[in-house]
N, C-alpha and C. Protein backbone atom coordinates (compact mmCIF):
# COMPACT_ATOMS: atom_id res chain seq x y z
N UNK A 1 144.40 133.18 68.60
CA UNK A 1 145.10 133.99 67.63
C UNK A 1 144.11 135.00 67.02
N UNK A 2 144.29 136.53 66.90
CA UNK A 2 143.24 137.21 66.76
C UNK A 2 143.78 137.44 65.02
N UNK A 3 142.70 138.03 64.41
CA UNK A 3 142.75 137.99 62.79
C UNK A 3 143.31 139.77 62.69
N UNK A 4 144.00 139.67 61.91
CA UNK A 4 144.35 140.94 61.93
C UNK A 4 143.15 142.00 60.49
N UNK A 5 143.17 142.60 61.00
CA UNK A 5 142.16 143.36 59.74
C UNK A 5 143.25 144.03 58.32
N UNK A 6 142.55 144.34 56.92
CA UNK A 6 142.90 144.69 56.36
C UNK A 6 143.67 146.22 56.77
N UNK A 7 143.41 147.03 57.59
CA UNK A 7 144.37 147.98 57.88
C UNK A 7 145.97 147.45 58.25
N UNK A 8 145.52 146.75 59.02
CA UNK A 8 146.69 146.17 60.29
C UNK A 8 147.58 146.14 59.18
N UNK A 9 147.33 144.55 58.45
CA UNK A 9 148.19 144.46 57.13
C UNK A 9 149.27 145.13 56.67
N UNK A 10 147.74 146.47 55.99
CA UNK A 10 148.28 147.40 55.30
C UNK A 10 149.58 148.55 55.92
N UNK A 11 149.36 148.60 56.88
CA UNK A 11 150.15 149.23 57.81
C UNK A 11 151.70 148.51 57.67
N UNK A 12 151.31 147.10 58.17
CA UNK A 12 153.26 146.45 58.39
C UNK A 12 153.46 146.37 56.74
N UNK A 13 152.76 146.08 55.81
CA UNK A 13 152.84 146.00 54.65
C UNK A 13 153.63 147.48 54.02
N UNK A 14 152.89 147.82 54.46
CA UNK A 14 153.59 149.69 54.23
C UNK A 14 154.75 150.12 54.25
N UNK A 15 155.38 149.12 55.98
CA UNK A 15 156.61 150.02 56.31
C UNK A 15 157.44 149.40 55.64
N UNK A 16 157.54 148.98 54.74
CA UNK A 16 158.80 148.11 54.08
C UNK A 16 158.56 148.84 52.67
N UNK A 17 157.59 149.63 52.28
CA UNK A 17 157.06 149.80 50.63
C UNK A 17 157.10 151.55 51.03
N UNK A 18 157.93 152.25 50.87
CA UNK A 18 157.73 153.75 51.26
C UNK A 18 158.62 154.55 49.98
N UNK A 19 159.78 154.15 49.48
CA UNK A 19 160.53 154.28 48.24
C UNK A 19 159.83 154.67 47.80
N UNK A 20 159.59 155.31 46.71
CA UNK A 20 159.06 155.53 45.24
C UNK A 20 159.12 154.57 44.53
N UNK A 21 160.27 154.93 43.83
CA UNK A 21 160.89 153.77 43.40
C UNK A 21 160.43 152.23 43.20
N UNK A 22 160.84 151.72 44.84
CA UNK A 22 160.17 150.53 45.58
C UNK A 22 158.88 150.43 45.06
N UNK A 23 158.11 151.19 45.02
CA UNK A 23 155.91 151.46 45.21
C UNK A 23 156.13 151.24 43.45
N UNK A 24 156.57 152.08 42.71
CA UNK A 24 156.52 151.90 41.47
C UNK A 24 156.63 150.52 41.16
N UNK A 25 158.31 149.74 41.51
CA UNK A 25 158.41 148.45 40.99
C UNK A 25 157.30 147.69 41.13
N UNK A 26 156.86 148.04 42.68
CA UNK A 26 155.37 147.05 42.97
C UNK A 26 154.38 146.89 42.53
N UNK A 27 154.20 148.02 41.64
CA UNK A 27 152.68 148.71 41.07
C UNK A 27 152.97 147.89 39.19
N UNK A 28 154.56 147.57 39.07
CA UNK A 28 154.50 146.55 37.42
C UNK A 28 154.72 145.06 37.61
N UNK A 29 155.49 144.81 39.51
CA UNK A 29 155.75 143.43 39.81
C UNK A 29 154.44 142.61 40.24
N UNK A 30 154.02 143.03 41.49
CA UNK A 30 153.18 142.45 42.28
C UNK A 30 151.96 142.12 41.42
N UNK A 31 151.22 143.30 40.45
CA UNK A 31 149.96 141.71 39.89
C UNK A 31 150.64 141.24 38.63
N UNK A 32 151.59 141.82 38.26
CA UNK A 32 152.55 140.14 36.84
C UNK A 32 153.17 139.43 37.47
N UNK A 33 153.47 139.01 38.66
CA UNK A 33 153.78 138.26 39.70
C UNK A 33 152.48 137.06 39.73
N UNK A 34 151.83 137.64 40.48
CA UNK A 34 150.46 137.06 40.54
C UNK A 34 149.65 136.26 39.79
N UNK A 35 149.62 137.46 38.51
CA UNK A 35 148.88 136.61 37.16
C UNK A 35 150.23 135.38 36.49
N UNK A 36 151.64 135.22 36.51
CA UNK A 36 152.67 134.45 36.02
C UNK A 36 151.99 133.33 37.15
N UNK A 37 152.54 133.33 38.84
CA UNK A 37 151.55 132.09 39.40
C UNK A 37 150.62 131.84 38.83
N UNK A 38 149.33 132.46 38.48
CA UNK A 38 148.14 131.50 38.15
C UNK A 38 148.51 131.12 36.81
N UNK A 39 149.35 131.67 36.38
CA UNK A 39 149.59 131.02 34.73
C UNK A 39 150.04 129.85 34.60
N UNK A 40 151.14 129.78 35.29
CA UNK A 40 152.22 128.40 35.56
C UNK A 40 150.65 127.46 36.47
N UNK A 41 150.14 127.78 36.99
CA UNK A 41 149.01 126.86 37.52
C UNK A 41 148.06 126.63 36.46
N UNK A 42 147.41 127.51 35.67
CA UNK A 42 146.60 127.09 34.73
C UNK A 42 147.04 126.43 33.59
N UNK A 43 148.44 126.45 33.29
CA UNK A 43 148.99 125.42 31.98
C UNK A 43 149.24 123.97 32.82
N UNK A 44 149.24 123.56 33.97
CA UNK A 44 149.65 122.69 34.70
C UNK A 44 149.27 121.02 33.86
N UNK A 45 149.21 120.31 33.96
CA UNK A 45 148.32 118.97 33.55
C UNK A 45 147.18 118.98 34.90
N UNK A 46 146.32 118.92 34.47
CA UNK A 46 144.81 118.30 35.27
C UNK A 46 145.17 117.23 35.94
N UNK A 47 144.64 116.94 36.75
CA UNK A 47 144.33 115.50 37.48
C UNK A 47 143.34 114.75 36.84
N UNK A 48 143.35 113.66 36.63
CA UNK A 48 142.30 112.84 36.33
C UNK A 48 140.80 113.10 36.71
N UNK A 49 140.99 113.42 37.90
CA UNK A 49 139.36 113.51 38.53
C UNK A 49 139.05 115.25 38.38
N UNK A 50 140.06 115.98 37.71
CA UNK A 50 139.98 117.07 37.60
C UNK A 50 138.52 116.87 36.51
N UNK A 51 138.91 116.14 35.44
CA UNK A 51 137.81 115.66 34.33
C UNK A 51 136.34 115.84 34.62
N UNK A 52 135.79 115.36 36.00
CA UNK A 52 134.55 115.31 36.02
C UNK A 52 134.15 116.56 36.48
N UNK A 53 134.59 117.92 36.16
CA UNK A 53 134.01 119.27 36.17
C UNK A 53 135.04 119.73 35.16
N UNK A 54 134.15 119.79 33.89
CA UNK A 54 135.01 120.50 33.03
C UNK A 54 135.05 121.90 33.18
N UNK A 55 136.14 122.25 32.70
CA UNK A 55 137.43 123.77 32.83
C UNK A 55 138.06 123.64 33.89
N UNK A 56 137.78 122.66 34.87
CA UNK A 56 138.57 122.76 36.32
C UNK A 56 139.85 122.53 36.08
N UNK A 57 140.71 123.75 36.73
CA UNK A 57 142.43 123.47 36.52
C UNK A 57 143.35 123.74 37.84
N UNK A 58 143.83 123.33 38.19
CA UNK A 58 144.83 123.62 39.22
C UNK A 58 144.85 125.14 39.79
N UNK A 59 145.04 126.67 38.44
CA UNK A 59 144.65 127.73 39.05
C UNK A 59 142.98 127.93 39.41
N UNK A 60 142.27 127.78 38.95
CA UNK A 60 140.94 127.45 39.47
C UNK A 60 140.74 127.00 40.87
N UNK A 61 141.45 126.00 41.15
CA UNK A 61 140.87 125.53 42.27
C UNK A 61 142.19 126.30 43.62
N UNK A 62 143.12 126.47 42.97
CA UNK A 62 144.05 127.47 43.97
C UNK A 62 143.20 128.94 44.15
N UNK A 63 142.56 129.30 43.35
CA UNK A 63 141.75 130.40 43.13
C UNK A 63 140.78 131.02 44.39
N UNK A 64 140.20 129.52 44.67
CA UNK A 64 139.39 129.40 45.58
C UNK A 64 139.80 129.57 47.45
N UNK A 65 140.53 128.86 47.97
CA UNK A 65 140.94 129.93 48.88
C UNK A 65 141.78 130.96 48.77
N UNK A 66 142.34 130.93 48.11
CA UNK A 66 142.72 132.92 47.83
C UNK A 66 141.77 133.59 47.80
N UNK A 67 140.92 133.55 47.16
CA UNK A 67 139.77 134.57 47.33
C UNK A 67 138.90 134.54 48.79
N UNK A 68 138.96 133.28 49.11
CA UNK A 68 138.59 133.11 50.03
C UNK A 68 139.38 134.28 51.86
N UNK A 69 140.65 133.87 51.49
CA UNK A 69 141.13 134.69 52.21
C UNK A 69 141.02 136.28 51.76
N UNK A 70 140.97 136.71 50.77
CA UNK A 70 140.46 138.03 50.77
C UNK A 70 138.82 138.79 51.21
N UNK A 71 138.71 137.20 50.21
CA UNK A 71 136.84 137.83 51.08
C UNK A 71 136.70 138.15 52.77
N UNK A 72 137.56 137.28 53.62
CA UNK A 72 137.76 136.96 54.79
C UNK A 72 138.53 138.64 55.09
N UNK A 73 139.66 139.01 54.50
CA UNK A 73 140.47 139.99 55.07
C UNK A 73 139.52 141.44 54.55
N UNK A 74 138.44 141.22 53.58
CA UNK A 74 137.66 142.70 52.79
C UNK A 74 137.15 142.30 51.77
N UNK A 75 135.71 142.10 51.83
CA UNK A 75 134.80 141.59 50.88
C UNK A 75 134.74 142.79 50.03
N UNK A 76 134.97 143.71 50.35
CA UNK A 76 134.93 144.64 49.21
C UNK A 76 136.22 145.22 48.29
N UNK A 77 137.37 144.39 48.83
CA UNK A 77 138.56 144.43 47.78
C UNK A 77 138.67 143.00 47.43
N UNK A 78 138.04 141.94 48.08
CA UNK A 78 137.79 140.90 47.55
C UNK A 78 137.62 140.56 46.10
N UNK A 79 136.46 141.64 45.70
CA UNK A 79 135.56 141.41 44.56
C UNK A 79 136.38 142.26 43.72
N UNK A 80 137.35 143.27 43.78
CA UNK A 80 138.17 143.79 42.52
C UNK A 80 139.34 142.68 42.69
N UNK A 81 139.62 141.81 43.25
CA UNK A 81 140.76 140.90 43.23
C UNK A 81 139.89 139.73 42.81
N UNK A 82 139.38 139.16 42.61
CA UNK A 82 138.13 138.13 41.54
C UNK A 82 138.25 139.04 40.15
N UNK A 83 138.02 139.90 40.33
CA UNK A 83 137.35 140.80 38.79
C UNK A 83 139.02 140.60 38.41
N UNK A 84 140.11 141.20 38.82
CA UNK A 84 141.33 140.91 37.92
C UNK A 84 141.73 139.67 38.22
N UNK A 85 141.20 138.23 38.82
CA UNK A 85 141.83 136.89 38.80
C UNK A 85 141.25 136.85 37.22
N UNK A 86 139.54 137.01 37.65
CA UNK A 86 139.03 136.43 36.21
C UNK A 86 139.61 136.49 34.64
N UNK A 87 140.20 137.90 34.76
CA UNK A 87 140.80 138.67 33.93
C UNK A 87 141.80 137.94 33.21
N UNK A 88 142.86 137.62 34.09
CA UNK A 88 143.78 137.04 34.07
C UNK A 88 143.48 135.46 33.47
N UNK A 89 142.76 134.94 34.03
CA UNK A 89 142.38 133.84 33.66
C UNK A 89 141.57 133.50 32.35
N UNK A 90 140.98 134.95 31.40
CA UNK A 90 140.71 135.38 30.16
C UNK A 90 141.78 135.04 29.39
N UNK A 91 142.70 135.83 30.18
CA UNK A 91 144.28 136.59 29.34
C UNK A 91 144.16 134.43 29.18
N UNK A 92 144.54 134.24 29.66
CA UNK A 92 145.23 132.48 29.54
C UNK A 92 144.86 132.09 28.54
N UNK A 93 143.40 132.01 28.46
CA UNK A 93 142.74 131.98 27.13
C UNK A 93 142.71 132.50 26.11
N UNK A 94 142.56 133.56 25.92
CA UNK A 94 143.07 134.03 24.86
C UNK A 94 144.50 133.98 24.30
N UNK A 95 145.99 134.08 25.12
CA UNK A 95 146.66 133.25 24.92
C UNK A 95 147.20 131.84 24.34
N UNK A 96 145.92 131.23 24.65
CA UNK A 96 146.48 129.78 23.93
C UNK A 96 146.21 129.94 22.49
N UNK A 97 145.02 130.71 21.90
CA UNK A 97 144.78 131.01 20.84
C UNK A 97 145.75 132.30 19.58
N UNK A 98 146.52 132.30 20.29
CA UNK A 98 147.45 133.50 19.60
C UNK A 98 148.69 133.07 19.74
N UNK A 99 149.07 132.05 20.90
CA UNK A 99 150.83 132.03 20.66
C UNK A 99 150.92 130.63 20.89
N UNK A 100 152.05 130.34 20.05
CA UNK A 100 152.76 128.63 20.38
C UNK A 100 153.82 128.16 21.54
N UNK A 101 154.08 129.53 21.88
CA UNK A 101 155.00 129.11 23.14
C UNK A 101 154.04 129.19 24.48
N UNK A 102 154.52 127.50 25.01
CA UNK A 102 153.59 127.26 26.64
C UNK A 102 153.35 128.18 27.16
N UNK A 103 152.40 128.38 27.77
CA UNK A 103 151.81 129.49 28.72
C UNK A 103 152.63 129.07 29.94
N UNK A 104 153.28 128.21 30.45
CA UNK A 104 153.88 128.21 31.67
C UNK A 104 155.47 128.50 31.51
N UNK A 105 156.20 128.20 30.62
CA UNK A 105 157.34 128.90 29.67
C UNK A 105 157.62 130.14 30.18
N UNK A 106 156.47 130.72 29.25
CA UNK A 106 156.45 132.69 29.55
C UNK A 106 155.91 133.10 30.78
N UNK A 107 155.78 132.10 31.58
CA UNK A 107 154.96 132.37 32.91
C UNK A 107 156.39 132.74 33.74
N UNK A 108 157.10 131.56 33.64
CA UNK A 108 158.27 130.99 34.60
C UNK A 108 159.46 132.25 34.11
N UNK A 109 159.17 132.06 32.88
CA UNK A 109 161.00 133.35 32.65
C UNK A 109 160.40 134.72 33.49
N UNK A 110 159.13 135.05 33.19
CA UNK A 110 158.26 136.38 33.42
C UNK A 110 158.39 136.35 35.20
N UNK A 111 158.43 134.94 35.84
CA UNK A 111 158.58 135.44 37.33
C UNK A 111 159.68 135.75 37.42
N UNK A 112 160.70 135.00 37.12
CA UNK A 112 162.00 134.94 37.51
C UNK A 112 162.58 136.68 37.46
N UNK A 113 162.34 137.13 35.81
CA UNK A 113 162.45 138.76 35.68
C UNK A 113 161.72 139.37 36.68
N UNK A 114 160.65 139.11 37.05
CA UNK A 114 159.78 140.35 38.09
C UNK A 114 160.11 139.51 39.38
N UNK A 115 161.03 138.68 39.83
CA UNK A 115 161.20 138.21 40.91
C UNK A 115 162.60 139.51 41.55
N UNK A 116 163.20 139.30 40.48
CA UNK A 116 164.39 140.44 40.22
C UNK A 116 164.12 141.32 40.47
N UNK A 117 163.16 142.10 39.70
CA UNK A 117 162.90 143.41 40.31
C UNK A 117 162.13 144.02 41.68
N UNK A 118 161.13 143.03 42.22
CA UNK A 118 161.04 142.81 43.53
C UNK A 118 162.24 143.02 44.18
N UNK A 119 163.09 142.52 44.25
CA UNK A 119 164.23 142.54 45.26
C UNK A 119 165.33 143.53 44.98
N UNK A 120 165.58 143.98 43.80
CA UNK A 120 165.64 145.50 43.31
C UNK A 120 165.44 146.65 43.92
N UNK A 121 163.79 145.99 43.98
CA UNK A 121 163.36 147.11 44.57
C UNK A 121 163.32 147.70 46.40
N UNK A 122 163.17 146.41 46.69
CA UNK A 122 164.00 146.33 48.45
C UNK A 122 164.90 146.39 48.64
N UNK A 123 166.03 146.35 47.97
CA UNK A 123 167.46 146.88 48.35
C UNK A 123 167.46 148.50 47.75
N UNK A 124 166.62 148.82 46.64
CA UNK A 124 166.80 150.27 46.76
C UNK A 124 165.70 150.87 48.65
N UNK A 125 165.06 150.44 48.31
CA UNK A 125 164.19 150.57 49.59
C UNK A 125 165.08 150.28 50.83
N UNK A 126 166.17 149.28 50.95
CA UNK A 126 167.06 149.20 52.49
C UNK A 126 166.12 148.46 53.01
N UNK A 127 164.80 147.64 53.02
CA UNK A 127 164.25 146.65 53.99
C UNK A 127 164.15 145.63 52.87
N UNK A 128 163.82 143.84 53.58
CA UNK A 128 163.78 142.89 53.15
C UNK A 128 162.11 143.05 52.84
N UNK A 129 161.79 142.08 51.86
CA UNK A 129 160.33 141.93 51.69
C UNK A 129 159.72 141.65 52.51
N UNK A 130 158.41 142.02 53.05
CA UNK A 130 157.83 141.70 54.12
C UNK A 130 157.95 140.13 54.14
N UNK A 131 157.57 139.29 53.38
CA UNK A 131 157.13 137.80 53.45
C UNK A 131 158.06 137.26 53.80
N UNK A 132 159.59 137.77 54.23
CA UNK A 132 160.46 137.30 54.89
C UNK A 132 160.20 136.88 56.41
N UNK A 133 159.03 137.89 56.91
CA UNK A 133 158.84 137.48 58.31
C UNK A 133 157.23 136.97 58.17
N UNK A 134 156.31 137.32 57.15
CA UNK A 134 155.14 136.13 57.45
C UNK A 134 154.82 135.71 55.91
N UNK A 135 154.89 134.58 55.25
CA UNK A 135 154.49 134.61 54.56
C UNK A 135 152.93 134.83 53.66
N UNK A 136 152.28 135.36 54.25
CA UNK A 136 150.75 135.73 54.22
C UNK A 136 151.27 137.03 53.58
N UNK A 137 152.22 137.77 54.01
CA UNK A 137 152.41 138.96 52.68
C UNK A 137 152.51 138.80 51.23
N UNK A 138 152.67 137.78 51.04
CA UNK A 138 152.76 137.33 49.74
C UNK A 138 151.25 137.49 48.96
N UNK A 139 150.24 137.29 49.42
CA UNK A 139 148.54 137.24 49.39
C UNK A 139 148.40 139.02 49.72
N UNK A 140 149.68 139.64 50.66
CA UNK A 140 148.87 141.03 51.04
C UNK A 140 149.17 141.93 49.50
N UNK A 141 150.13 141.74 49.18
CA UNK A 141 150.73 143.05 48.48
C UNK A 141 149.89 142.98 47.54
N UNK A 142 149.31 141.85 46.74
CA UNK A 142 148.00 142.13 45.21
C UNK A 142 146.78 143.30 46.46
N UNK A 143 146.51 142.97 47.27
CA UNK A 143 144.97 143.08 48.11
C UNK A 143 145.86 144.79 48.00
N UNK A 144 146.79 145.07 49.12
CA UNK A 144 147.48 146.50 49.21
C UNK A 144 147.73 147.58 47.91
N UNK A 145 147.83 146.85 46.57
CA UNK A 145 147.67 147.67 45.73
C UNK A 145 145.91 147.66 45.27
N UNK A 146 145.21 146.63 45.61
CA UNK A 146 144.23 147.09 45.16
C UNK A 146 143.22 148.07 46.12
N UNK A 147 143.61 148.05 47.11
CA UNK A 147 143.53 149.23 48.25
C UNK A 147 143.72 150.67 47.63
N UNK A 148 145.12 150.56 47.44
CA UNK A 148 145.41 151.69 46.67
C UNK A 148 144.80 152.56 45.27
N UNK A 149 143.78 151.30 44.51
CA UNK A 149 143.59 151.56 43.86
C UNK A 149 142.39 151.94 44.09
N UNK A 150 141.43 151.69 44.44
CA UNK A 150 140.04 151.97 45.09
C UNK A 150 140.71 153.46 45.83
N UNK A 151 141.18 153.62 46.39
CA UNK A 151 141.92 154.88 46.96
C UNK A 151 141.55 155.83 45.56
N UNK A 152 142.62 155.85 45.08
CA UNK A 152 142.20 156.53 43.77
C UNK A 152 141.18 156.68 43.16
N UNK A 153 140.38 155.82 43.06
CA UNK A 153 138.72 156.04 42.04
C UNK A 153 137.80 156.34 43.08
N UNK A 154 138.34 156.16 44.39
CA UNK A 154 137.36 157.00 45.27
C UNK A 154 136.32 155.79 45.88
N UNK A 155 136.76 154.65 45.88
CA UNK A 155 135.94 153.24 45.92
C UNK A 155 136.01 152.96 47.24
N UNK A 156 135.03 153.05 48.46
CA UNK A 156 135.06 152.05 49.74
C UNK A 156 135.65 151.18 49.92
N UNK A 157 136.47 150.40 50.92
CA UNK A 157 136.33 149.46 51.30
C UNK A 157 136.57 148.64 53.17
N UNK A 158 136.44 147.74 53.18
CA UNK A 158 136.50 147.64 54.69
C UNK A 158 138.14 147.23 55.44
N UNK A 159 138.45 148.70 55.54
CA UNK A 159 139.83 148.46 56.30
C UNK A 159 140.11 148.45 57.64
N UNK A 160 139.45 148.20 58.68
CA UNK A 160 139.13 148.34 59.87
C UNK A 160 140.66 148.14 60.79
């Protein structure tokens, strides 16, 4: 089975995201999508043996091959997708210190709304979400906007 490169991706990833519209929804869904998963993972209960490395939490350790697979698909969009996990994983924290409602609460209503507009946004678009045919798109579309975004600031990376 050959690995497909971050272009390849970006390419089938593409032909389903061409709308406006569509690209917009993606550009407020896809990382509050993202950061709501690791949220609902970081309010989770620990495991017991989670204990013997303290801060270790369920998004933490999901953390780890995700990044892993990005480092794998572009070590150099890798490291802006770490820089906004970390971020995110700030936001959590600082969160617990400012509000009384569960962080997995506002995680779960917050997907469900941007789950909506995802699919909103593919029926204005006329194609199904890519992850209908692999689910590994699900991991592409954070990496594809941050493509995009390095695009913009003029930032390298390895899309081969």
């Amino acid at each position: 089975m050959t690995r497909k490169s971050a272009g390849q991706w970006f390419r089938e990833y593409g032909d389903s995201h061409r709308n406006p519209v569509n690209k917009f929804i993606h550009w407020i869904c896809v990382p509050l999508i993202y950061l709501t998963i690791f949220g609902i993972l970081w309010d989770l209960p620990s495991a017991s043996w989670m204990g013997y490395l303290p801060g270790l939490n369920w998004a933490i350790l999901v953390a780890l091959p995700v990044m892993l697979f990005y480092w794998l698909l572009s070590p150099s969009l890798a490291k802006g997708l770490l820089i906004f996990t970390l971020l995110c994983f700030a936001g959590f924290v600082a969160y617990g210190y400012w509000y009384s409602t569960p962080l997995w609460l506002s995680c779960v209503v917050a997907f469900v709304v941007l789950w909506v507009g995802q699919f909103v946004g593919h029926y204005i678009e006329g194609k199904k979400p890519s992850f209908f045919k692999d689910l590994q798109f699900l991991l592409i579309g954070p990496a594809w906007l941050m493509a995009a975004l390095y695009d913009l600031l003029g930032i390298r990376y390895d899309k081969a």
